[in-house]
Protein backbone atom coordinates (compact mmCIF):
# COMPACT_ATOMS: atom_id res chain seq x y z
CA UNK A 1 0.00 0.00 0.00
CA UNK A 2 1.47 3.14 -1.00
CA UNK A 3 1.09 6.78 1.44
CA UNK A 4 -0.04 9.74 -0.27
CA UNK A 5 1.80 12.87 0.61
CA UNK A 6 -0.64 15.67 1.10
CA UNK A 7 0.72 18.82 -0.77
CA UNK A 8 -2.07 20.95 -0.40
CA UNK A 9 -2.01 21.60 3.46
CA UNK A 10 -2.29 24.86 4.70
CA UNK A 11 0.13 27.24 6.83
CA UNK A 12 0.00 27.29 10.48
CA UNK A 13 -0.96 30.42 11.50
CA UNK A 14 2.41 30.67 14.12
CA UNK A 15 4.22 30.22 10.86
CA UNK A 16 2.62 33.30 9.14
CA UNK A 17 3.71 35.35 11.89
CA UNK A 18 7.47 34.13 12.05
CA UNK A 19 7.81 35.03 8.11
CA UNK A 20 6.31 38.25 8.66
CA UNK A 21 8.45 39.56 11.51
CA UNK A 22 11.53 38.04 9.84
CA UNK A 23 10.60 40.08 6.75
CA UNK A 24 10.11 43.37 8.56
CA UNK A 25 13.52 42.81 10.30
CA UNK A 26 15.37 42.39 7.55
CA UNK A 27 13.66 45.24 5.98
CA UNK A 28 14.17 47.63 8.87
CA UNK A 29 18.00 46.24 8.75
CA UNK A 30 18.39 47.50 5.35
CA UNK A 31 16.83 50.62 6.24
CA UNK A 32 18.87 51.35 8.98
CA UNK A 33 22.19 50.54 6.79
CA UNK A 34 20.90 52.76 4.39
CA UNK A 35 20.41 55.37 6.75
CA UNK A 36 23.95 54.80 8.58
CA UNK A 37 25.60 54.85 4.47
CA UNK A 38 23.76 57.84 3.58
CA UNK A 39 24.67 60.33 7.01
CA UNK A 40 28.10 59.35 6.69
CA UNK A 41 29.23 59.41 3.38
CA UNK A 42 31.11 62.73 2.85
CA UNK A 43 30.27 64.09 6.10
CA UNK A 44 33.69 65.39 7.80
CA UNK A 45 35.19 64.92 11.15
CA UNK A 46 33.59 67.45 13.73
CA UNK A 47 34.42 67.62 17.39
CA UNK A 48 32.75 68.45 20.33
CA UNK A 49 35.28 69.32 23.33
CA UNK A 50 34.86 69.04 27.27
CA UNK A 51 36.91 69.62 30.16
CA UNK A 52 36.79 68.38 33.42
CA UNK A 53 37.43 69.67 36.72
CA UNK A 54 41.38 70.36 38.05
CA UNK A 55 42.57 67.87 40.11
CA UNK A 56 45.82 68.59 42.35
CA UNK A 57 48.51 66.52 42.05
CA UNK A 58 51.92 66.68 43.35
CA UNK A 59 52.07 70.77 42.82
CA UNK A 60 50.38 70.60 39.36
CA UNK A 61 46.79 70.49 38.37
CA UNK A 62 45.41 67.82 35.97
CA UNK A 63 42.73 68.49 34.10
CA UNK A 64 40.35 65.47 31.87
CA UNK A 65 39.76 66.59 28.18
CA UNK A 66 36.97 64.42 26.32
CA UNK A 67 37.01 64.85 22.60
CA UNK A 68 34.02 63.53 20.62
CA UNK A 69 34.21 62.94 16.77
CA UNK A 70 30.29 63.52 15.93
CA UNK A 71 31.25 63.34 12.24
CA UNK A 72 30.95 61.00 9.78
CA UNK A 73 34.79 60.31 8.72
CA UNK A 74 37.31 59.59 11.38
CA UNK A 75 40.48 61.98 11.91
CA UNK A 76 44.26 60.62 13.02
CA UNK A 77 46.43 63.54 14.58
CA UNK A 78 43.94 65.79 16.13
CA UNK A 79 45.69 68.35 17.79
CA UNK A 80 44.09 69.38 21.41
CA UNK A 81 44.68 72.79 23.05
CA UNK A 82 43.69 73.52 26.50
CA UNK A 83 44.18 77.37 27.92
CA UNK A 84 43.58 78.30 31.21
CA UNK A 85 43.04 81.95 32.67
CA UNK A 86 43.07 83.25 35.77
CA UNK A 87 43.50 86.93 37.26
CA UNK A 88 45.20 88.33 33.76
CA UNK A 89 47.37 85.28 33.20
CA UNK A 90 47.30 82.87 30.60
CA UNK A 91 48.65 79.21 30.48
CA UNK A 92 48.47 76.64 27.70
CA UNK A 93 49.13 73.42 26.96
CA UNK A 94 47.96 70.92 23.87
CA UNK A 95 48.39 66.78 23.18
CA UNK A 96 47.27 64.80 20.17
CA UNK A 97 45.32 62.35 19.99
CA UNK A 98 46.46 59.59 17.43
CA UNK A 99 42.87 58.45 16.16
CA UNK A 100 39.51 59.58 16.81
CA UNK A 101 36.77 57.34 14.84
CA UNK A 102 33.69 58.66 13.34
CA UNK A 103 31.18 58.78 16.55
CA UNK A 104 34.06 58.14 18.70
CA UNK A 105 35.05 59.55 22.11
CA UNK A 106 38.89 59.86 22.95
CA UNK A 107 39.93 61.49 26.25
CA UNK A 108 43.24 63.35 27.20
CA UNK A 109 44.57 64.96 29.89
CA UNK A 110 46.94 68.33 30.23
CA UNK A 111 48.79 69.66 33.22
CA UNK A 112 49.67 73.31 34.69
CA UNK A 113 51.29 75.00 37.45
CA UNK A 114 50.18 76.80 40.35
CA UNK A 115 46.42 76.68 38.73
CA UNK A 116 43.97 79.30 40.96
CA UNK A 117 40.98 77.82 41.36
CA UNK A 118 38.67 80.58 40.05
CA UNK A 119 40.46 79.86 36.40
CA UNK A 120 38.73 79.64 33.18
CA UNK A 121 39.67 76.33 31.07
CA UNK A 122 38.96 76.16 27.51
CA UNK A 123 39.53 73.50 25.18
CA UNK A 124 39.40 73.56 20.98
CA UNK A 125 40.41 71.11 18.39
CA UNK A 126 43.43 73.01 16.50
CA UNK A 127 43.65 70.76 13.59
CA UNK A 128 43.62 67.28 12.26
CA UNK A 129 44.23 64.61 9.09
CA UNK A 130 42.08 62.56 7.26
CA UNK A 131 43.39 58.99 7.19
């Protein structure tokens, strides 16, 4: 006696749903690469730049510089300055940073003498290369 095989039988409704959701994540995941292509490509580096609070350490003051590369190509030898004033004087000081990725965060640190407390720290980016 030989077994049909039924050919005609019908989805299972858990099924449906599995091939649906699988469809609209792969279509969100193109979406989003899409998206993520489009913002970056051609975009340049750009740099946000915080600085942290002195910290006193054996007779010099250390302060925490956060760079943030919020553009869409990454930069190698970005050039930090940090200047500090304080009752008419002026002190500066700079580092590099080697790398800094597209949406990257990098932090450095810079160190002065005899730092008053009331003194006003500002940080820029000076310069940088593309890769």
């Amino acid at each position: 006696m030989t077994k049909k095989i039924d050919t005609n039988h019908a989805k299972n409704p858990l099924e449906w749903i599995v091939f649906v959701l699988s469809v609209l994540l792969l279509i969100a995941l193109f979406v989003f690469l899409a998206s993520e292509a489009k913002r970056q490509n051609g975009e340049p580096a750009r740099f946000s730049v915080e600085t942290g609070s002195p910290i006193a350490r054996d007779g010099m003051n250390s302060i925490s510089v956060t760079v943030k590369n919020t553009g869409g190509e990454p930069a190698v030898n970005v050039r930090v300055q940090v200047t500090a004033s304080a009752n008419g004087t002026q002190q500066s000081a700079e580092f590099l940073l080697d790398h800094v990725p597209s949406l990257a965060t990098r932090t450095g640190s810079v160190a002065f003498r005899n730092l008053p407390r009331d003194a006003t720290v500002s940080a820029i980016v000076a310069g940088y290369m593309k890769p």
